[in-house]
Protein backbone atom coordinates (compact mmCIF):
# COMPACT_ATOMS: atom_id res chain seq x y z
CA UNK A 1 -13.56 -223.01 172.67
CA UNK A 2 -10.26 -222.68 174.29
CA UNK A 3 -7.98 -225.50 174.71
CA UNK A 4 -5.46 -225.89 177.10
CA UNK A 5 -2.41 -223.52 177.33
CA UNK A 6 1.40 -224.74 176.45
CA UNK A 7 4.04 -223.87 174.30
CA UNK A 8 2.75 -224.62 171.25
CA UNK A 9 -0.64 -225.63 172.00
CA UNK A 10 -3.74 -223.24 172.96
CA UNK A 11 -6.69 -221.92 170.74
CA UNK A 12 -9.03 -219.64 170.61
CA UNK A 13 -11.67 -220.33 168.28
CA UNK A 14 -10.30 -223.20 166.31
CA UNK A 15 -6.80 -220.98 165.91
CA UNK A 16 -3.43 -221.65 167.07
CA UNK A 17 -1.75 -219.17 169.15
CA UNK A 18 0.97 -218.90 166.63
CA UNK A 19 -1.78 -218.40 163.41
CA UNK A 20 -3.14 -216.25 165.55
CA UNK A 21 0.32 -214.10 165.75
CA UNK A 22 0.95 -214.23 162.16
CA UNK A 23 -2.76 -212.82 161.33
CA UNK A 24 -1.59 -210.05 162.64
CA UNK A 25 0.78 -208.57 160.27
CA UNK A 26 -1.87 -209.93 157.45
CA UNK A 27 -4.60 -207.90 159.03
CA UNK A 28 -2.48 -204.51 159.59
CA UNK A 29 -1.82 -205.15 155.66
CA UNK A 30 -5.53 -205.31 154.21
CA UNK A 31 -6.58 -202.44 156.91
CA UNK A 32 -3.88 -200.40 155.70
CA UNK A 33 -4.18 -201.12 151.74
CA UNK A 34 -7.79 -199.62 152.18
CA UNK A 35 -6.25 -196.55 153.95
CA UNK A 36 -3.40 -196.45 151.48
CA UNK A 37 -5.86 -196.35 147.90
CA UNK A 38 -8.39 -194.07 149.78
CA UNK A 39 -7.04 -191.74 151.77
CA UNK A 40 -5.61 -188.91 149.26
CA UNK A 41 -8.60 -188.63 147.09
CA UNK A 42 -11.14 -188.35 150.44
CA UNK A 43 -8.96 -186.10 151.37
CA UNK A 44 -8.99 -183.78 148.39
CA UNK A 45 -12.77 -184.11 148.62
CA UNK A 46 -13.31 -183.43 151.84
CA UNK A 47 -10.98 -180.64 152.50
CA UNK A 48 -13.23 -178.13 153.77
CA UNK A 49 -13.71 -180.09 156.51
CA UNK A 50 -10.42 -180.23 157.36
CA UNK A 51 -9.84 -177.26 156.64
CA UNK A 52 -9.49 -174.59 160.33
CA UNK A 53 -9.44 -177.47 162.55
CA UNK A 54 -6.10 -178.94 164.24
CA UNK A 55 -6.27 -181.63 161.65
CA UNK A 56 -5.07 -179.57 158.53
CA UNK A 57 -1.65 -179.60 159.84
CA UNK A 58 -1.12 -183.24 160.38
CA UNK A 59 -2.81 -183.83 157.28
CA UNK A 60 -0.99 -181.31 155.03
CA UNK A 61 2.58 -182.65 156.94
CA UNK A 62 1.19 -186.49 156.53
CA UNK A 63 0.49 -185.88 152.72
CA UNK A 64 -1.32 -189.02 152.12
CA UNK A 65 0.27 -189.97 148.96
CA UNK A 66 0.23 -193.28 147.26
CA UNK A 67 3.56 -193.75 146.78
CA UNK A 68 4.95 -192.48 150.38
CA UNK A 69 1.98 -194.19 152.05
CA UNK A 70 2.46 -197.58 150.45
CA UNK A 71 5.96 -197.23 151.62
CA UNK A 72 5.41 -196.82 155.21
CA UNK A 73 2.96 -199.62 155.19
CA UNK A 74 5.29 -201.89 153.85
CA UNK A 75 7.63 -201.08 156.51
CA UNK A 76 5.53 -201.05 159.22
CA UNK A 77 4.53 -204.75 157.92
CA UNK A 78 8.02 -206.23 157.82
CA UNK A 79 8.42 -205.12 161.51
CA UNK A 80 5.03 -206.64 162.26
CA UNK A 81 6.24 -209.72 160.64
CA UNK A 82 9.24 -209.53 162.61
CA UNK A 83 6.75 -208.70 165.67
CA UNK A 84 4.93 -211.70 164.87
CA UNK A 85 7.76 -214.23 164.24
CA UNK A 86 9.39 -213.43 167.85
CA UNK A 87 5.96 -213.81 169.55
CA UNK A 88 5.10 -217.13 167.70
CA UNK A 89 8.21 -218.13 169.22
CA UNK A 90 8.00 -216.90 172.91
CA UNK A 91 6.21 -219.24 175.26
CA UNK A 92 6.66 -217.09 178.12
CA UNK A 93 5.91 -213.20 178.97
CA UNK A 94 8.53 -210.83 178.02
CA UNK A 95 9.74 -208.14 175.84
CA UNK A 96 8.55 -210.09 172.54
CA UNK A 97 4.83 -210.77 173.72
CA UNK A 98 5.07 -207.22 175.20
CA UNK A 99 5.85 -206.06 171.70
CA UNK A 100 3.17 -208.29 170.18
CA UNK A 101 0.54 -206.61 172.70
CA UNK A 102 1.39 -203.27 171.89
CA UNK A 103 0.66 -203.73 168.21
CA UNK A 104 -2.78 -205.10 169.22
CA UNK A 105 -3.74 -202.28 171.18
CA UNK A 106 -2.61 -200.18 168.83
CA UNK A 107 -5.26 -201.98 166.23
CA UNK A 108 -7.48 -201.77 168.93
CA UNK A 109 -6.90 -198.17 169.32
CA UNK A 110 -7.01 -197.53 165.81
CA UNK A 111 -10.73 -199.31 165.65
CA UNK A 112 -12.30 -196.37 168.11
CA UNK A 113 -10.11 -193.74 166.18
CA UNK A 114 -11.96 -195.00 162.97
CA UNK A 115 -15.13 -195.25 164.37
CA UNK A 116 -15.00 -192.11 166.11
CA UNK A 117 -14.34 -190.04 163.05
CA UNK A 118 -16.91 -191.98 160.90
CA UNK A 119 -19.86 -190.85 163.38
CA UNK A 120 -18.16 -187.04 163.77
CA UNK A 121 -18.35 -186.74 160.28
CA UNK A 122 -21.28 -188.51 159.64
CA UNK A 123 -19.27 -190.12 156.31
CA UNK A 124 -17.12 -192.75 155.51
CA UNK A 125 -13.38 -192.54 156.32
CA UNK A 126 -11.12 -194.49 155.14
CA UNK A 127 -10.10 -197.21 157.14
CA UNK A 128 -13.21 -197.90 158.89
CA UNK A 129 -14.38 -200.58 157.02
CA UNK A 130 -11.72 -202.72 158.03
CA UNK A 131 -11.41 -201.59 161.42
CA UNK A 132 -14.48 -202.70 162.31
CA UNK A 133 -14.66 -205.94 159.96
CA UNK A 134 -10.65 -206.94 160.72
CA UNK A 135 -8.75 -205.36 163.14
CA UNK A 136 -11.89 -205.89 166.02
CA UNK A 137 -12.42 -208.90 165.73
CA UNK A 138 -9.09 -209.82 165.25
CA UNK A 139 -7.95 -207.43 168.46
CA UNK A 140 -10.99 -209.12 170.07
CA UNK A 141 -9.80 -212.64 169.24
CA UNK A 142 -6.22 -212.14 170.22
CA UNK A 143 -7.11 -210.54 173.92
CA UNK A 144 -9.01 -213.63 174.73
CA UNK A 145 -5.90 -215.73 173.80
CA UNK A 146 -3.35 -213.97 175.61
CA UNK A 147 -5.59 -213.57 179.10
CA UNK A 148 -7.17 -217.33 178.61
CA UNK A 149 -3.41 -218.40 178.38
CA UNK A 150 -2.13 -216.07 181.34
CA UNK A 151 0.29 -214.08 178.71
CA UNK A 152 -1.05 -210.75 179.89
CA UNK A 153 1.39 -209.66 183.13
CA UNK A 154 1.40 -206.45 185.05
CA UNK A 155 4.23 -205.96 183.11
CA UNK A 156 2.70 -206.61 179.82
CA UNK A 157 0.20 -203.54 181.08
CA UNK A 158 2.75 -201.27 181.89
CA UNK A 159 5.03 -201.66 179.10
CA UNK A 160 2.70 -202.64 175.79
CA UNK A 161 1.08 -199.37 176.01
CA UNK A 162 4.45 -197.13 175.94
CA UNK A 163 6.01 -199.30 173.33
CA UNK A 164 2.54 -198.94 171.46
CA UNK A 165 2.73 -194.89 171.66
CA UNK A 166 6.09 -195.12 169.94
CA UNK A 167 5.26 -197.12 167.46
CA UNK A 168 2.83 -195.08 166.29
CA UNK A 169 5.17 -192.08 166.83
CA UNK A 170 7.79 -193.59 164.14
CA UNK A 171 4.88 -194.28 161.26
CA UNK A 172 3.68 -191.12 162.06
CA UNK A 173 7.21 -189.50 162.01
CA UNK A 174 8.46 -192.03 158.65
CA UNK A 175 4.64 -190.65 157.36
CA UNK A 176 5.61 -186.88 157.96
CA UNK A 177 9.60 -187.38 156.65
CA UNK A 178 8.91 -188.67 153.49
């Protein structure tokens, strides 16, 4: 199922390394639209479970709204896309492939965040549907490519997931300043 590594060859599954980048921005954008429509009114039903734990805070600060949410995923795309472009370009290890891993662990991280509130709360949340039905398979997917083509460094290890902690600190921050 994998074909031979090169610049612009290499597949995993029948898919190019380079579709295989741009998914990745397209995948962030249907996980997110569920989070984006979903979130506020689960919320607002669901606040006295929120309410008294360290959650409230974040949630109160994060708002959840439409509008601002929409916003911050469409930002958070376009740099994705950006991400993505530089990665599908990069044959070699360095700081764009670095970048690229650190949004899929990121995804990957955000998978066992979903998952692990569904089964705390015994509910739906949003965002887990497509965590489990996207962004895994996809994180899955895009692992295999980058270690079947040697693309995953020491470097890579040391870097992606620092780069990936302050990515999520900026949405979180643009989420919380709007």
């Amino acid at each position: 199922m994998i074909a031979p590594q090169g610049c612009h060859g290499g597949q995993v599954s029948g898919m190019t390394r380079r579709t295989l980048f741009w998914l990745g921005p397209l995948v962030f954008l249907v996980h997110d639209l569920e989070e984006v429509f979903l979130a506020r009114a689960w919320v607002e039903q669901n606040l006295l479970l929120i309410a008294g734990t360290p959650f409230e805070p974040v949630v109160e600060a994060m708002g959840y709204e439409p509008g601002k949410f929409g916003l911050v995923v469409a930002l958070a795309t376009v740099v994705y896309g950006v991400i993505a472009w530089s990665a599908a370009r990069a044959c070699q290890p360095g700081l764009s492939l670095n970048l690229y891993v650190a949004t899929v662990l990121t995804l990957f991280v955000n998978v066992i965040t979903h998952v692990g509130q569904a089964l705390l709360l015994r509910m739906y949340t949003p965002g887990v549907i497509t965590a489990v039905l996207v962004f895994l398979p996809y994180t899955v997917a895009a692992f295999r490519m980058l270690r079947a083509q040697r693309l995953l460094t020491a470097t890579t290890w040391k870097t992606s997931p620092l780069m990936g902690i302050g990515m999520l600190a900026a949405l979180f921050g643009l989420m919380i300043a709007l």
